[in-house]
C-alpha atoms as a PDB file:
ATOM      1  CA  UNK A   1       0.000   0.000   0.000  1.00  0.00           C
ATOM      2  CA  UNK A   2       0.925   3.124  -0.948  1.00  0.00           C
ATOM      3  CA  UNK A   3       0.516   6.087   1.524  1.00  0.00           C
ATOM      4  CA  UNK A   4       0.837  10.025   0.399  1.00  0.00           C
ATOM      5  CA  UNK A   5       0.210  13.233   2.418  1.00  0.00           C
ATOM      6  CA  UNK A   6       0.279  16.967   1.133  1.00  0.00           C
ATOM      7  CA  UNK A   7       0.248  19.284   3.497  1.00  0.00           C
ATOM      8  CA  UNK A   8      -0.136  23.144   2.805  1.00  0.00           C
ATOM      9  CA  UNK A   9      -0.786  26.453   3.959  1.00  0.00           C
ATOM     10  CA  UNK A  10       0.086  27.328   7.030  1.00  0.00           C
ATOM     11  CA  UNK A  11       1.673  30.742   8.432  1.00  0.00           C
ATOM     12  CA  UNK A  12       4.558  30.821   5.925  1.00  0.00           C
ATOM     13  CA  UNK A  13       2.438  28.787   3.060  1.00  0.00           C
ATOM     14  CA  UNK A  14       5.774  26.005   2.771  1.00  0.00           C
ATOM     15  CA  UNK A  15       4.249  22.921   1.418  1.00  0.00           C
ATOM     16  CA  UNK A  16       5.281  19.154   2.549  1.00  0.00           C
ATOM     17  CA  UNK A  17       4.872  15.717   1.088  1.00  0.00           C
ATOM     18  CA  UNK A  18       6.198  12.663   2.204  1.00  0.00           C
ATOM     19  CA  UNK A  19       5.120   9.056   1.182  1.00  0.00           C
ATOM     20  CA  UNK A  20       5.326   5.592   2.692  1.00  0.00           C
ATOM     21  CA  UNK A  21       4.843   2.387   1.112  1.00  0.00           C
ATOM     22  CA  UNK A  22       3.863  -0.206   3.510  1.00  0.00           C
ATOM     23  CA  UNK A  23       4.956  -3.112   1.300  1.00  0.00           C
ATOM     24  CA  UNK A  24       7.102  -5.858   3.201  1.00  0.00           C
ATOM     25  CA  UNK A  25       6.612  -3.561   6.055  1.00  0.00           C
ATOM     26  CA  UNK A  26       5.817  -5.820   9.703  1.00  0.00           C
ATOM     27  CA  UNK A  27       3.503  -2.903  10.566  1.00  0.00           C
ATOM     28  CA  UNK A  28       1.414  -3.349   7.210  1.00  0.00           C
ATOM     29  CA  UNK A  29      -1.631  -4.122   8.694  1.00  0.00           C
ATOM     30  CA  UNK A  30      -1.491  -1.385  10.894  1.00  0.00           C
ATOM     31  CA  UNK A  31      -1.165   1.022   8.387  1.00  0.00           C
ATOM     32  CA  UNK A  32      -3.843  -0.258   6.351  1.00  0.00           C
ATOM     33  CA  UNK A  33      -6.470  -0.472   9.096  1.00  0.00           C
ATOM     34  CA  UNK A  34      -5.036   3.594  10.451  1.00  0.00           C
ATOM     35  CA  UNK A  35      -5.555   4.691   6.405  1.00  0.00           C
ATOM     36  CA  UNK A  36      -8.708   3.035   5.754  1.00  0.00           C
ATOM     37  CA  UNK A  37      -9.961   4.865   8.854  1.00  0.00           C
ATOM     38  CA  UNK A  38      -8.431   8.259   7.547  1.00  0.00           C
ATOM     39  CA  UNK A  39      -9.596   8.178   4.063  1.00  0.00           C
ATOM     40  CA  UNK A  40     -13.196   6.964   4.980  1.00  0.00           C
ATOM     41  CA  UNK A  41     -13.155  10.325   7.376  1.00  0.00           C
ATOM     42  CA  UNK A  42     -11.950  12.657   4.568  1.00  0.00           C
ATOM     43  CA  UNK A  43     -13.905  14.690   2.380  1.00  0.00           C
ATOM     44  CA  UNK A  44     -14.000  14.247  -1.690  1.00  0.00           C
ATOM     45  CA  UNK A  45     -13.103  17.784  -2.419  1.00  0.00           C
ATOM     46  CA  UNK A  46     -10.716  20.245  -0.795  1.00  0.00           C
ATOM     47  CA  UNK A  47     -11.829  21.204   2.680  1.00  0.00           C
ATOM     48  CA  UNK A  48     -12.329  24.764   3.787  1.00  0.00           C
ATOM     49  CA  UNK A  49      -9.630  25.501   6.826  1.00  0.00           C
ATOM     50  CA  UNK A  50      -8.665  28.447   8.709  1.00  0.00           C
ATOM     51  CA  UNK A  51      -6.437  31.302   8.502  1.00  0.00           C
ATOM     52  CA  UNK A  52      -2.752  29.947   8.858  1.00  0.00           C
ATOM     53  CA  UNK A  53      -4.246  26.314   9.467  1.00  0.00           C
ATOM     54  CA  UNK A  54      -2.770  23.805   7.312  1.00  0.00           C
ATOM     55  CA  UNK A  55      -4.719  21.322   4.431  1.00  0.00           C
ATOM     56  CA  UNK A  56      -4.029  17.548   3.840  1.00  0.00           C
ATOM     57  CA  UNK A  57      -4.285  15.818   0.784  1.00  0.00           C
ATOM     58  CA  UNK A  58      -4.312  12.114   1.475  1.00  0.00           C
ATOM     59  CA  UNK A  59      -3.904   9.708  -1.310  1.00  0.00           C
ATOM     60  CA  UNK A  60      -3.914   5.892  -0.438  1.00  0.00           C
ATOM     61  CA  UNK A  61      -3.635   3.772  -3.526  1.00  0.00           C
ATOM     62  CA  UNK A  62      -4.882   6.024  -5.830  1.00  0.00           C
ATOM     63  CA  UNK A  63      -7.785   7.423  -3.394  1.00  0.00           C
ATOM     64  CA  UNK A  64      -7.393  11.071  -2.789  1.00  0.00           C
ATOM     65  CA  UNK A  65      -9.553  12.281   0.062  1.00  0.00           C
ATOM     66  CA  UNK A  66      -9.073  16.155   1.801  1.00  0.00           C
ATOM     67  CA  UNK A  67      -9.170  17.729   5.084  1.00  0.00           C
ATOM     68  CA  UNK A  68      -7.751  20.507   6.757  1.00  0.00           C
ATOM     69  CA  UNK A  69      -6.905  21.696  10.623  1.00  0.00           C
ATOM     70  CA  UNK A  70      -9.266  22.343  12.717  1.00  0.00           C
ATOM     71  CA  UNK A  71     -11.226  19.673  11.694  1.00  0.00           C
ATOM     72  CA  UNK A  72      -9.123  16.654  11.766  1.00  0.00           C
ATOM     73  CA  UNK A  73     -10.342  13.001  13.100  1.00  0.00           C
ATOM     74  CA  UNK A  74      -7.435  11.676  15.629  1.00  0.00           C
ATOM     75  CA  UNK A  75      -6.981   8.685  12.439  1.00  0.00           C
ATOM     76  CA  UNK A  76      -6.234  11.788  10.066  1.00  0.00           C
ATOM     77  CA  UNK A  77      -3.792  13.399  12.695  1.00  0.00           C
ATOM     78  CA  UNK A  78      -2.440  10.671  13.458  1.00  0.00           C
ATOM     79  CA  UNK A  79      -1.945   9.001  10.061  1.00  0.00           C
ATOM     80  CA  UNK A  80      -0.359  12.533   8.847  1.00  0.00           C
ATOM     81  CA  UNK A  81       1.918  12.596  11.724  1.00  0.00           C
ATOM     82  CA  UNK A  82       4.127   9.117  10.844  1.00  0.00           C
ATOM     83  CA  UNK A  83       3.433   9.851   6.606  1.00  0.00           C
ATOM     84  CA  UNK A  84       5.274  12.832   7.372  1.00  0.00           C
ATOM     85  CA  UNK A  85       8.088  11.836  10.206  1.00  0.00           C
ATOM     86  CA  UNK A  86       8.892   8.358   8.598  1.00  0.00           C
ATOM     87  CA  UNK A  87       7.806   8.720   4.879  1.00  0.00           C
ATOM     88  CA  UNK A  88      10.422  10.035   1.871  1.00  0.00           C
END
């Protein structure tokens, strides 16, 4: 599986991606079960945020769902959190 996050906006507008591919990973199923839970939360077009919040763009195999801070399930946080600390 596949894993991207986009993140954007923000006080100084710097965008961020990262991506993790779960493949051969011991953790796999983890993953899968945290990004099916994330992706069935998100919203089919961009969300609207806040001034100087940030905006996700999750894609998971090809699935691209959106959200955007303040509004964040604790899945979504917390699937955005390792994408961007362990991903490439």
């Amino acid at each position: 599986m596949r894993i991207q996050v986009r993140r954007t906006g923000g006080f100084a507008g710097i965008e961020r991606q990262a991506e993790v591919d779960t493949s051969g990973r011991p953790d796999a199923a983890e993953w899968r079960a945290l990004a099916g839970r994330a992706v069935d939360a998100g919203r089919g077009t961009p969300a609207a945020g806040v001034p100087d919040g940030f905006s996700y763009e999750i894609t998971v195999d090809g699935t691209t769902v959106y959200c955007a801070d303040p509004r964040l399930t604790d899945d979504q946080r917390e699937l955005i959190r390792r994408v961007l600390k362990e991903g490439t």
